[in-house]
PDB file of N, CA and C in Angstrom:
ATOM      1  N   UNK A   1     167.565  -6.177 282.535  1.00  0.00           N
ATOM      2  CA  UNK A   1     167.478  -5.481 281.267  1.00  0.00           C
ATOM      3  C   UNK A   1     166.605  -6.314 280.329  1.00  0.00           C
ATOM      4  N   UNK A   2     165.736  -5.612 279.544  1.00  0.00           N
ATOM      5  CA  UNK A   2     164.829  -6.431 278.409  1.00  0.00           C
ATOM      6  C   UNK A   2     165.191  -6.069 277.084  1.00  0.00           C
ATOM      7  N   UNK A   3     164.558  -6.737 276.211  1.00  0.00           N
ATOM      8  CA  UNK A   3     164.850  -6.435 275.032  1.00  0.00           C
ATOM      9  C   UNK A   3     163.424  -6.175 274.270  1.00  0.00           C
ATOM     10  N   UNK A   4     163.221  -5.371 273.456  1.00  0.00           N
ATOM     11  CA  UNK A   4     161.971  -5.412 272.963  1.00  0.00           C
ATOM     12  C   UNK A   4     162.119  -4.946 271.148  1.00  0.00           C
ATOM     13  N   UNK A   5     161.319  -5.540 270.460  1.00  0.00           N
ATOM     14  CA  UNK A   5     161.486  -5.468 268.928  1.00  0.00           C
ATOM     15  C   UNK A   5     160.447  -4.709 268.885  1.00  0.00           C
ATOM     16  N   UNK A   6     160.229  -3.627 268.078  1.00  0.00           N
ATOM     17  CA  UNK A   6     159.298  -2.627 267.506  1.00  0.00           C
ATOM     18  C   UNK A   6     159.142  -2.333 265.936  1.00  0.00           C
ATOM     19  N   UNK A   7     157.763  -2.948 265.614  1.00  0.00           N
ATOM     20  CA  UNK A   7     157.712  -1.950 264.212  1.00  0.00           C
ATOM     21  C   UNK A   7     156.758  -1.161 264.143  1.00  0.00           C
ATOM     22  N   UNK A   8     156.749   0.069 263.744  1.00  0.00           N
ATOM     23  CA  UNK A   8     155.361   1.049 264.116  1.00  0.00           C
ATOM     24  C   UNK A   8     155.451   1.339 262.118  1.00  0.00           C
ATOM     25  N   UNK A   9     154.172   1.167 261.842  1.00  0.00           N
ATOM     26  CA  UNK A   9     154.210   1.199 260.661  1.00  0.00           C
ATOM     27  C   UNK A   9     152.291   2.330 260.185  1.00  0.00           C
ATOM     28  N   UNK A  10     152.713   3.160 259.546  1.00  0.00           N
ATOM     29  CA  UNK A  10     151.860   4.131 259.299  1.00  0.00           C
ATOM     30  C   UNK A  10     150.750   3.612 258.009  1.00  0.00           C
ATOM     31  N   UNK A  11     149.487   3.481 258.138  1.00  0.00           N
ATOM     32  CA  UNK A  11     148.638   2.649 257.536  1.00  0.00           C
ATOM     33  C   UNK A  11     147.874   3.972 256.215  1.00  0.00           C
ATOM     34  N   UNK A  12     147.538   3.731 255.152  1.00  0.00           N
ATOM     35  CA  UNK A  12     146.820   4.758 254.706  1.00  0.00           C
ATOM     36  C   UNK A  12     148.116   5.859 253.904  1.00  0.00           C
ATOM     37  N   UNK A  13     149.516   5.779 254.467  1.00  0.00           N
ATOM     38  CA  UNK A  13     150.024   6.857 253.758  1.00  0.00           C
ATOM     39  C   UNK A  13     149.823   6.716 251.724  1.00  0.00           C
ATOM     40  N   UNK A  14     150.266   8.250 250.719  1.00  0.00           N
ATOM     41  CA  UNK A  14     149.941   7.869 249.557  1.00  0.00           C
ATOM     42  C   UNK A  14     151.310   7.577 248.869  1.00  0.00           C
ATOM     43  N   UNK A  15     152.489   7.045 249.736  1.00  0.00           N
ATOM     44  CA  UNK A  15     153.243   6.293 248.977  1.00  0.00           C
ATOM     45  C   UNK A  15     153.418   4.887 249.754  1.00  0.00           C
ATOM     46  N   UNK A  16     154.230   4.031 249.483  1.00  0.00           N
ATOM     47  CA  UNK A  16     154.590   2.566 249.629  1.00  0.00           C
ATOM     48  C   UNK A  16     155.844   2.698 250.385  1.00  0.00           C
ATOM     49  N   UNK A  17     156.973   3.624 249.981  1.00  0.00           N
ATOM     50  CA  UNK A  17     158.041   3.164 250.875  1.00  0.00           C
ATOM     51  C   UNK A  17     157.438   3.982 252.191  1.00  0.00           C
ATOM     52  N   UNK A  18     158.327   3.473 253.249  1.00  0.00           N
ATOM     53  CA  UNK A  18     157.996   4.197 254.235  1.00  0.00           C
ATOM     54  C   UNK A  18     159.258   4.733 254.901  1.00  0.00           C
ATOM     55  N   UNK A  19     160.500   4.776 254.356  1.00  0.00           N
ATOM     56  CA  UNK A  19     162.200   5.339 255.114  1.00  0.00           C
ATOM     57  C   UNK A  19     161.650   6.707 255.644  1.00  0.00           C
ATOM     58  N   UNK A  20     160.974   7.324 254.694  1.00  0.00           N
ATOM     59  CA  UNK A  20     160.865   8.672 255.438  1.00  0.00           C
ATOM     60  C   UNK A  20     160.288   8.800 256.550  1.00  0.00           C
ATOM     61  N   UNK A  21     159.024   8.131 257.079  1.00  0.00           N
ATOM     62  CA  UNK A  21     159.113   7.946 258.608  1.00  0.00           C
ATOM     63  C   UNK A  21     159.655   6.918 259.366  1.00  0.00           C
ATOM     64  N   UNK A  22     160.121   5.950 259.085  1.00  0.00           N
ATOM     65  CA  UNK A  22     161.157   5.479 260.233  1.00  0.00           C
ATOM     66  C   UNK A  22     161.995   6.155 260.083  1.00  0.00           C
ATOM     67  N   UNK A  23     162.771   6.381 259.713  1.00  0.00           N
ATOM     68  CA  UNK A  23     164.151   7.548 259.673  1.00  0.00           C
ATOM     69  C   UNK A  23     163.809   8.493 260.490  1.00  0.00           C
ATOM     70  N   UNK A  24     162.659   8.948 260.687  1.00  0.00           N
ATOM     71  CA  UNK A  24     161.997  10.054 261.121  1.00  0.00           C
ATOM     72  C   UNK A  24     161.635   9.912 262.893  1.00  0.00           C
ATOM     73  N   UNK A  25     161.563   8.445 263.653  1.00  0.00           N
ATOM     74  CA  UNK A  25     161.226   7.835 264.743  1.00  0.00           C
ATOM     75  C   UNK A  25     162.728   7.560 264.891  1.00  0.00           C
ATOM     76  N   UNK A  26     163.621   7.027 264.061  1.00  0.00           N
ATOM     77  CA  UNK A  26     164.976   6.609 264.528  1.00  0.00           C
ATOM     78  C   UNK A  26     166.004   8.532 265.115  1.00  0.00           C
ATOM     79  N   UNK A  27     165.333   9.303 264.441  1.00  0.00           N
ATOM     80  CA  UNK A  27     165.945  10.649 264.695  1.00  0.00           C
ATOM     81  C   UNK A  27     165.723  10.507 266.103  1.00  0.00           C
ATOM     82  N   UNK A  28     164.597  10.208 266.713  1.00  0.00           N
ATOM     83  CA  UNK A  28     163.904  10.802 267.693  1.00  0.00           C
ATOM     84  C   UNK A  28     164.714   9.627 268.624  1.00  0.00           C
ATOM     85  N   UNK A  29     164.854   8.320 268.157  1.00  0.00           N
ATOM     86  CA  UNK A  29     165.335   7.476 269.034  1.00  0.00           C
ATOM     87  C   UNK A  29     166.413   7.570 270.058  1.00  0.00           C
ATOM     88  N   UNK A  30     167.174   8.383 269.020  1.00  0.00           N
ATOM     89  CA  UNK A  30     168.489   8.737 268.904  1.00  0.00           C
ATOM     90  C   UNK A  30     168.850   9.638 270.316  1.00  0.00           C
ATOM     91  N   UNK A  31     167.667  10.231 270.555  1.00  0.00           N
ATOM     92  CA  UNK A  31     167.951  11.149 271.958  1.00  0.00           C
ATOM     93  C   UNK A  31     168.150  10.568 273.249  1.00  0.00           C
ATOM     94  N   UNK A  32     167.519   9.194 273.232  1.00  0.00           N
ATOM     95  CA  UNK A  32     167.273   8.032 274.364  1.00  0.00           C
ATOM     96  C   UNK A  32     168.693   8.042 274.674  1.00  0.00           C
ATOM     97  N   UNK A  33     169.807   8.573 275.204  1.00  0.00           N
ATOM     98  CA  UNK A  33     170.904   8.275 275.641  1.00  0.00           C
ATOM     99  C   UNK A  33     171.277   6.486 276.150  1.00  0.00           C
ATOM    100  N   UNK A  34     170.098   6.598 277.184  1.00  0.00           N
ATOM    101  CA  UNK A  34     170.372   5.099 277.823  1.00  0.00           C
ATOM    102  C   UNK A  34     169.425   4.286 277.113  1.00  0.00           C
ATOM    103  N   UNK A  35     168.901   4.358 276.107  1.00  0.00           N
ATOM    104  CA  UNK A  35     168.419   3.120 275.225  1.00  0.00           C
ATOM    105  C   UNK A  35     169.706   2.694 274.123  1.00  0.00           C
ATOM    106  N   UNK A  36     169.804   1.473 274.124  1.00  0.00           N
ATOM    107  CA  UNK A  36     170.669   0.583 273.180  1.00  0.00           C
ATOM    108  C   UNK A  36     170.109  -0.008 271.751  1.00  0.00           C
ATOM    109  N   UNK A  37     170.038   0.726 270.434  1.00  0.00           N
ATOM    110  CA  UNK A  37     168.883   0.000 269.804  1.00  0.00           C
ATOM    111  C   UNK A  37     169.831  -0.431 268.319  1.00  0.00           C
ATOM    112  N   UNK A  38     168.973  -1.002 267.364  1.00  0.00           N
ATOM    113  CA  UNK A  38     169.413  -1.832 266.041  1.00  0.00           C
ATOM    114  C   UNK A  38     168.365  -1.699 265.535  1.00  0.00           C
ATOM    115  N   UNK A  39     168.209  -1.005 264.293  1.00  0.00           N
ATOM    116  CA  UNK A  39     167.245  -0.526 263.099  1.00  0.00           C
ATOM    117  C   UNK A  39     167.676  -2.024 262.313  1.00  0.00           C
ATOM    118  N   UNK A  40     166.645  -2.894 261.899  1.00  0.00           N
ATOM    119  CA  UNK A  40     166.946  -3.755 260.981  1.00  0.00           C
ATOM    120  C   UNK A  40     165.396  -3.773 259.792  1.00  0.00           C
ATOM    121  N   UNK A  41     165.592  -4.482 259.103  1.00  0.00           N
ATOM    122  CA  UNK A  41     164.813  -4.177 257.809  1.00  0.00           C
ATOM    123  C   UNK A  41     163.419  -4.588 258.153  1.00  0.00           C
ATOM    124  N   UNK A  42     163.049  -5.261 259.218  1.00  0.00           N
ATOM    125  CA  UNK A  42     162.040  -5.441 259.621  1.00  0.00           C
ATOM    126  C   UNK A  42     160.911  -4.354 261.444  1.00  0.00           C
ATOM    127  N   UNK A  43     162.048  -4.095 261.586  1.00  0.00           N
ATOM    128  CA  UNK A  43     161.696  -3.151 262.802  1.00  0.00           C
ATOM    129  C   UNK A  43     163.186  -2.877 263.246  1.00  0.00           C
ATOM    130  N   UNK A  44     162.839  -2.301 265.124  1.00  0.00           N
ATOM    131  CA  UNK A  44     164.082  -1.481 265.612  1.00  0.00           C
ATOM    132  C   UNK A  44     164.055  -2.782 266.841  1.00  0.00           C
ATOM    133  N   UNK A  45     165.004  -3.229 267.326  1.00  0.00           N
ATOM    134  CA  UNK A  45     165.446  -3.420 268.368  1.00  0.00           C
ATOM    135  C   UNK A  45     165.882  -2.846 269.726  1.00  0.00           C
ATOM    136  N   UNK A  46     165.577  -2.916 271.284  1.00  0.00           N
ATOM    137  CA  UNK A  46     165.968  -2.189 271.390  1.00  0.00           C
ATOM    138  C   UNK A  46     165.967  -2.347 272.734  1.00  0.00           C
ATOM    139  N   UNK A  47     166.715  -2.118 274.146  1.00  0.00           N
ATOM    140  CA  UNK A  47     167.077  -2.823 275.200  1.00  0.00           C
ATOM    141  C   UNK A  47     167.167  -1.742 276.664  1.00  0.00           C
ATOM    142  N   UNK A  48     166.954  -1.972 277.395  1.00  0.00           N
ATOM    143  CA  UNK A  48     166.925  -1.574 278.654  1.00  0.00           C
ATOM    144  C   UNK A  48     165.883  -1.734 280.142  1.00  0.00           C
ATOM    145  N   UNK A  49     166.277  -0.482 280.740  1.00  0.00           N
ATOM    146  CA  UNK A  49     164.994  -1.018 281.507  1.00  0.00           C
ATOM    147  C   UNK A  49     163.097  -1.274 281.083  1.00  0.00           C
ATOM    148  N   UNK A  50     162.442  -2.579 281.481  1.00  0.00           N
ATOM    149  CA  UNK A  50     161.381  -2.720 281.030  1.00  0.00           C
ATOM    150  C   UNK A  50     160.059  -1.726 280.641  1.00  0.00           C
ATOM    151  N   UNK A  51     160.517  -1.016 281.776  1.00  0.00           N
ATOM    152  CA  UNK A  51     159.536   0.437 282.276  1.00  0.00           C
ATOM    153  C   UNK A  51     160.319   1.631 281.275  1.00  0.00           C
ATOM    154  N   UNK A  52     161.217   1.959 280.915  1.00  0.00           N
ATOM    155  CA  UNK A  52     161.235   2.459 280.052  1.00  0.00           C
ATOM    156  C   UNK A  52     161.201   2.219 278.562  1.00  0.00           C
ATOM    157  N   UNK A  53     161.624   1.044 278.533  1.00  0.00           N
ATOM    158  CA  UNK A  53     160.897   0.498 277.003  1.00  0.00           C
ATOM    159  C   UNK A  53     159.722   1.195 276.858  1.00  0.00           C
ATOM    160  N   UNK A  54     158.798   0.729 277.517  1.00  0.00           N
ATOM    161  CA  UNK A  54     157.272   0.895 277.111  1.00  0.00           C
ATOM    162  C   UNK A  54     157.312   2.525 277.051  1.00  0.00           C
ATOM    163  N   UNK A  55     157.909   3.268 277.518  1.00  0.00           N
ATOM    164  CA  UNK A  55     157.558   4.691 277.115  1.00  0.00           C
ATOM    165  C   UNK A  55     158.480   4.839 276.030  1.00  0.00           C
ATOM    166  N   UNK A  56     159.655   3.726 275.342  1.00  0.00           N
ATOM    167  CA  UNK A  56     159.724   4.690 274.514  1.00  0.00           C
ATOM    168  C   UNK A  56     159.284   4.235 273.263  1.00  0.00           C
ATOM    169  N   UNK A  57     158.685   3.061 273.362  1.00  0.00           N
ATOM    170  CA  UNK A  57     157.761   2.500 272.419  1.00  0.00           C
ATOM    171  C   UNK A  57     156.452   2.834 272.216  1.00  0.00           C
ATOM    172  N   UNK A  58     155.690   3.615 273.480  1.00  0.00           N
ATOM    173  CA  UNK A  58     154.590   4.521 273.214  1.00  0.00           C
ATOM    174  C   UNK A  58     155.406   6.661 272.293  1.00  0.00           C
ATOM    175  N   UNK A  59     156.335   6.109 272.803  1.00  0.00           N
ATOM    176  CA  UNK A  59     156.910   7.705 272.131  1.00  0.00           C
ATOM    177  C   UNK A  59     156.754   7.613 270.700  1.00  0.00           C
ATOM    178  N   UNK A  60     157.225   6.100 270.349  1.00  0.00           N
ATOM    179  CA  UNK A  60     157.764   6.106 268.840  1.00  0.00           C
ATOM    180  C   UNK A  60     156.029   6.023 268.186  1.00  0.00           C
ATOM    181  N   UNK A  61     155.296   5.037 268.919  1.00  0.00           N
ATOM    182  CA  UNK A  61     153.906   5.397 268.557  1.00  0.00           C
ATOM    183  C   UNK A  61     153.250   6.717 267.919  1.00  0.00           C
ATOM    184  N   UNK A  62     153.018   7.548 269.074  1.00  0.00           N
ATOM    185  CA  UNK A  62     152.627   8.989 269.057  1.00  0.00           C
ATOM    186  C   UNK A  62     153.545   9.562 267.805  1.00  0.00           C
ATOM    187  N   UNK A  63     154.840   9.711 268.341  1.00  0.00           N
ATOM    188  CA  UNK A  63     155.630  10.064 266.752  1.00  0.00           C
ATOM    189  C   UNK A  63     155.396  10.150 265.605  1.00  0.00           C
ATOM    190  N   UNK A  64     154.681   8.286 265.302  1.00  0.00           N
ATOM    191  CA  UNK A  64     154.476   8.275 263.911  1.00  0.00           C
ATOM    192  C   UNK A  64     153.228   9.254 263.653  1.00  0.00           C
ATOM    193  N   UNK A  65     151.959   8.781 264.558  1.00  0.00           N
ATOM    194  CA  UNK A  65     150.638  10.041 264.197  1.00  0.00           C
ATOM    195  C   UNK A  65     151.405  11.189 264.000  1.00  0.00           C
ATOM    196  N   UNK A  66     152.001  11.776 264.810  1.00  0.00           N
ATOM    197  CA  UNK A  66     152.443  13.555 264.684  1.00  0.00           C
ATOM    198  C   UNK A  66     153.129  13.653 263.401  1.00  0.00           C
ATOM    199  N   UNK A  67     153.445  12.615 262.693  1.00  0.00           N
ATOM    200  CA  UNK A  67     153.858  12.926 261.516  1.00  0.00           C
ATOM    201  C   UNK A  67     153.171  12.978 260.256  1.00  0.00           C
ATOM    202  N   UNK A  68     151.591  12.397 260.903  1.00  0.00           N
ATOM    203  CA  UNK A  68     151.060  12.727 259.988  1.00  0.00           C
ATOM    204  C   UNK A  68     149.622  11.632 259.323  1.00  0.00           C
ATOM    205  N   UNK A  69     149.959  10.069 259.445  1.00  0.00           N
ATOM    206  CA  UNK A  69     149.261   9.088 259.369  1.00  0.00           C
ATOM    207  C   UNK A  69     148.082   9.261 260.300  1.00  0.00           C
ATOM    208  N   UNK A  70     146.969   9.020 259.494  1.00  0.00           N
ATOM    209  CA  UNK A  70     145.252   8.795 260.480  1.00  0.00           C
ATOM    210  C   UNK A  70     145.182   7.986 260.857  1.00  0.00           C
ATOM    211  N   UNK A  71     146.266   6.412 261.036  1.00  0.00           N
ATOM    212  CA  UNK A  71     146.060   5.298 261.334  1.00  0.00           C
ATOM    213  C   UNK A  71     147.806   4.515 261.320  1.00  0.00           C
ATOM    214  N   UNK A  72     148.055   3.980 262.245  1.00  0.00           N
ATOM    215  CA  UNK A  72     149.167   3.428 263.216  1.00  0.00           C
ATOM    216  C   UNK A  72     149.285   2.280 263.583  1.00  0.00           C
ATOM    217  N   UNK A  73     149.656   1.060 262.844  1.00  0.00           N
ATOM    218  CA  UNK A  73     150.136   0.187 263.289  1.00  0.00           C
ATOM    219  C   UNK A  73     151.712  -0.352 264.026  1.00  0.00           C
ATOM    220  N   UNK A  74     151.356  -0.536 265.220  1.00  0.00           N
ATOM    221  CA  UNK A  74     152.429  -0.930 266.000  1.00  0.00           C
ATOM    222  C   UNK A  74     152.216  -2.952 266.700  1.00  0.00           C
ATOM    223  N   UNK A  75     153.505  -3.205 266.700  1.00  0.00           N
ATOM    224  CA  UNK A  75     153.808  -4.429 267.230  1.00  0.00           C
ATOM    225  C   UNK A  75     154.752  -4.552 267.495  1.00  0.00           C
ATOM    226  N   UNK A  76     154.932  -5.215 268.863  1.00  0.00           N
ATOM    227  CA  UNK A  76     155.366  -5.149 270.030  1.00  0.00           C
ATOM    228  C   UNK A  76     156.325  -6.453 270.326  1.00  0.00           C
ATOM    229  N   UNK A  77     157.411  -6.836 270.687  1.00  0.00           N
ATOM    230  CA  UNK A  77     158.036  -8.731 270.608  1.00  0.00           C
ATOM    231  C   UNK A  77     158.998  -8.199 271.527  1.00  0.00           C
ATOM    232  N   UNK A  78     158.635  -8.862 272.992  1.00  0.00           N
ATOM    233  CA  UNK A  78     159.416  -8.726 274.338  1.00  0.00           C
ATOM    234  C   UNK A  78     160.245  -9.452 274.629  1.00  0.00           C
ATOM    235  N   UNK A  79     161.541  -9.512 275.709  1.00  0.00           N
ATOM    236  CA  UNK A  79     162.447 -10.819 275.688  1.00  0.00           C
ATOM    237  C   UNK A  79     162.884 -10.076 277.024  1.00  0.00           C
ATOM    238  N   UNK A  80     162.283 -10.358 277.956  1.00  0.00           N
ATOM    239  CA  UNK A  80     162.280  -9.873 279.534  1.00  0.00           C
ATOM    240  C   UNK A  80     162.799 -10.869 280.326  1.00  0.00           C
ATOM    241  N   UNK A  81     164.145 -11.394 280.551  1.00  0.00           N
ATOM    242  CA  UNK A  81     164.811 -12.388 281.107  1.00  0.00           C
ATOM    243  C   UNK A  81     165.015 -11.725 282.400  1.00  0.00           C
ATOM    244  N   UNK A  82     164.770 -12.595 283.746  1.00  0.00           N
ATOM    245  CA  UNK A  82     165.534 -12.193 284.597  1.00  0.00           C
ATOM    246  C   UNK A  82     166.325 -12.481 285.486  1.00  0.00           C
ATOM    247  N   UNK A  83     166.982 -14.278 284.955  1.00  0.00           N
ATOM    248  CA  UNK A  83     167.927 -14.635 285.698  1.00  0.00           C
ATOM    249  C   UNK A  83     169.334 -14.323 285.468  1.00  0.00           C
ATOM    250  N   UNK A  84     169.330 -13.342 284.434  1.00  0.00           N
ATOM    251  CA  UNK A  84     170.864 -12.780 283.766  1.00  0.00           C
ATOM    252  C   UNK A  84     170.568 -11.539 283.256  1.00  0.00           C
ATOM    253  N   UNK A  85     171.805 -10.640 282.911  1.00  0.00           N
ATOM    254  CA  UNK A  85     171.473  -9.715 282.320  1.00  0.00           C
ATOM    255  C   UNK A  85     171.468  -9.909 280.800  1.00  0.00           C
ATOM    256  N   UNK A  86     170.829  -9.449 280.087  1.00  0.00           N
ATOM    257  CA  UNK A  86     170.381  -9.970 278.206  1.00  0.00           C
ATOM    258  C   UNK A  86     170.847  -8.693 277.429  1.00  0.00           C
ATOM    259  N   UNK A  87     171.823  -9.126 276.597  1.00  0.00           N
ATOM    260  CA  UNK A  87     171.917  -8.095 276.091  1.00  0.00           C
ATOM    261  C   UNK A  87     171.551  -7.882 274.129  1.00  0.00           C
ATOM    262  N   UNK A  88     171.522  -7.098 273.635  1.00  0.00           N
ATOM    263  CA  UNK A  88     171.399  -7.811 272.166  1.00  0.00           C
ATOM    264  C   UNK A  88     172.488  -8.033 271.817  1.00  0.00           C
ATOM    265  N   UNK A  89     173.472  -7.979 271.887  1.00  0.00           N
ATOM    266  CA  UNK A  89     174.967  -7.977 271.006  1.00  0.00           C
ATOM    267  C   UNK A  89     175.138  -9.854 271.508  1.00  0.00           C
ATOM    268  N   UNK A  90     175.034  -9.954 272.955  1.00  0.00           N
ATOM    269  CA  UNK A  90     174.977 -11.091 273.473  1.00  0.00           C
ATOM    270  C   UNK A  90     174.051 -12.331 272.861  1.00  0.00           C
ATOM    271  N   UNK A  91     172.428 -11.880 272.859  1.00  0.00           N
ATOM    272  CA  UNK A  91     172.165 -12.808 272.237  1.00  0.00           C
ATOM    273  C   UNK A  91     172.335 -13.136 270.292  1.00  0.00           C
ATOM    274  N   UNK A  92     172.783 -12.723 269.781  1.00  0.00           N
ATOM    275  CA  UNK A  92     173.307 -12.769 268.464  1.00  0.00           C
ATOM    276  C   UNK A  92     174.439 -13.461 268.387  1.00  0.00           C
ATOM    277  N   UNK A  93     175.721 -13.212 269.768  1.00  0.00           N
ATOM    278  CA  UNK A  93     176.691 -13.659 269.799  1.00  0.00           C
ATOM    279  C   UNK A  93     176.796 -15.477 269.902  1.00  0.00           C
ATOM    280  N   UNK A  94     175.737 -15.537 271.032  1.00  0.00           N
ATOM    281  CA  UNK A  94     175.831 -16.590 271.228  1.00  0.00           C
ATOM    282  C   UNK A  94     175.099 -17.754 270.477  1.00  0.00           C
ATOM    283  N   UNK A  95     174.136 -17.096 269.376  1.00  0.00           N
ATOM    284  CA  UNK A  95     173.887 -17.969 267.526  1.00  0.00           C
ATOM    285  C   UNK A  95     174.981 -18.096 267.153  1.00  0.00           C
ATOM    286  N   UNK A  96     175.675 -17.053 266.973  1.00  0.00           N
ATOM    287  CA  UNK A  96     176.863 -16.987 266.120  1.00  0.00           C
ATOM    288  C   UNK A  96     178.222 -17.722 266.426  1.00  0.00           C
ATOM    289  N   UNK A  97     178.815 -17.848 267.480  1.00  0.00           N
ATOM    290  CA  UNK A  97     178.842 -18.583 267.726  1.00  0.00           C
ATOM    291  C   UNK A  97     179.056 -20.555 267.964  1.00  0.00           C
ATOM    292  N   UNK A  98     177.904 -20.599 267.777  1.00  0.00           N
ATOM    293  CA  UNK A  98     177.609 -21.495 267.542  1.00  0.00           C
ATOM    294  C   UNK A  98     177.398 -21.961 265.768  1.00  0.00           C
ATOM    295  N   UNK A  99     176.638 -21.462 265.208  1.00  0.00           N
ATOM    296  CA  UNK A  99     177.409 -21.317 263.732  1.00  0.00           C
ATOM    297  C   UNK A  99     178.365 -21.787 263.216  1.00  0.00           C
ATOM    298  N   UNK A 100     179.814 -21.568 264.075  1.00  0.00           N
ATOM    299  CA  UNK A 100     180.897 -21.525 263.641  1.00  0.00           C
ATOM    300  C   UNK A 100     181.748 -23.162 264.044  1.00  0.00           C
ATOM    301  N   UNK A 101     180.666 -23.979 264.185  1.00  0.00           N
ATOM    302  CA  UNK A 101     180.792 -25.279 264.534  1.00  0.00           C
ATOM    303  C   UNK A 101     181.498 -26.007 263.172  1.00  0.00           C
TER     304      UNK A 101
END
């Protein structure tokens, strides 16, 4: 299982916030049954098989254009372990954790 961080961010729109389209990619996320994900203030998190990551990180891509932006910035932050299974709840846990020293 991998983990991959996503922010797809729409370039050119004529306001500044942007909730209305991530909200708008997290709707869509939402259908991924077997994706595991975490919307945080900087992008989405989000875990499973490697090969489907990438499609659903090209989904959320395409998404944002169809909503409307002439220009699409996306970036991409992988965590493809494969001597264990990785989970996100896991790796947070085990900062935390530790923290508590």
């Amino acid at each position: 299982m991998a983990i991959l961080e996503i922010s797809v961010v729409p370039v050119g729109t004529k306001d500044t916030g942007l909730s209305d389209y991530i909200s708008e990619l997290i709707k869509t996320l939402t259908a991924y049954k077997d994706i595991r994900y975490e919307l945080t203030a900087m992008g989405t998190i989000i875990e499973g098989d490697i090969t489907r990551l990438f499609s659903v990180a090209q989904m959320m891509h395409e998404k944002m254009f169809a909503l409307g932006p002439k220009r699409v910035l996306t970036t991409l932050k992988i965590d493809d372990r494969r001597d264990k299974v990785e989970t996100i709840r896991r790796k947070v846990k085990v900062v935390m954790d530790k923290v508590k020293l």
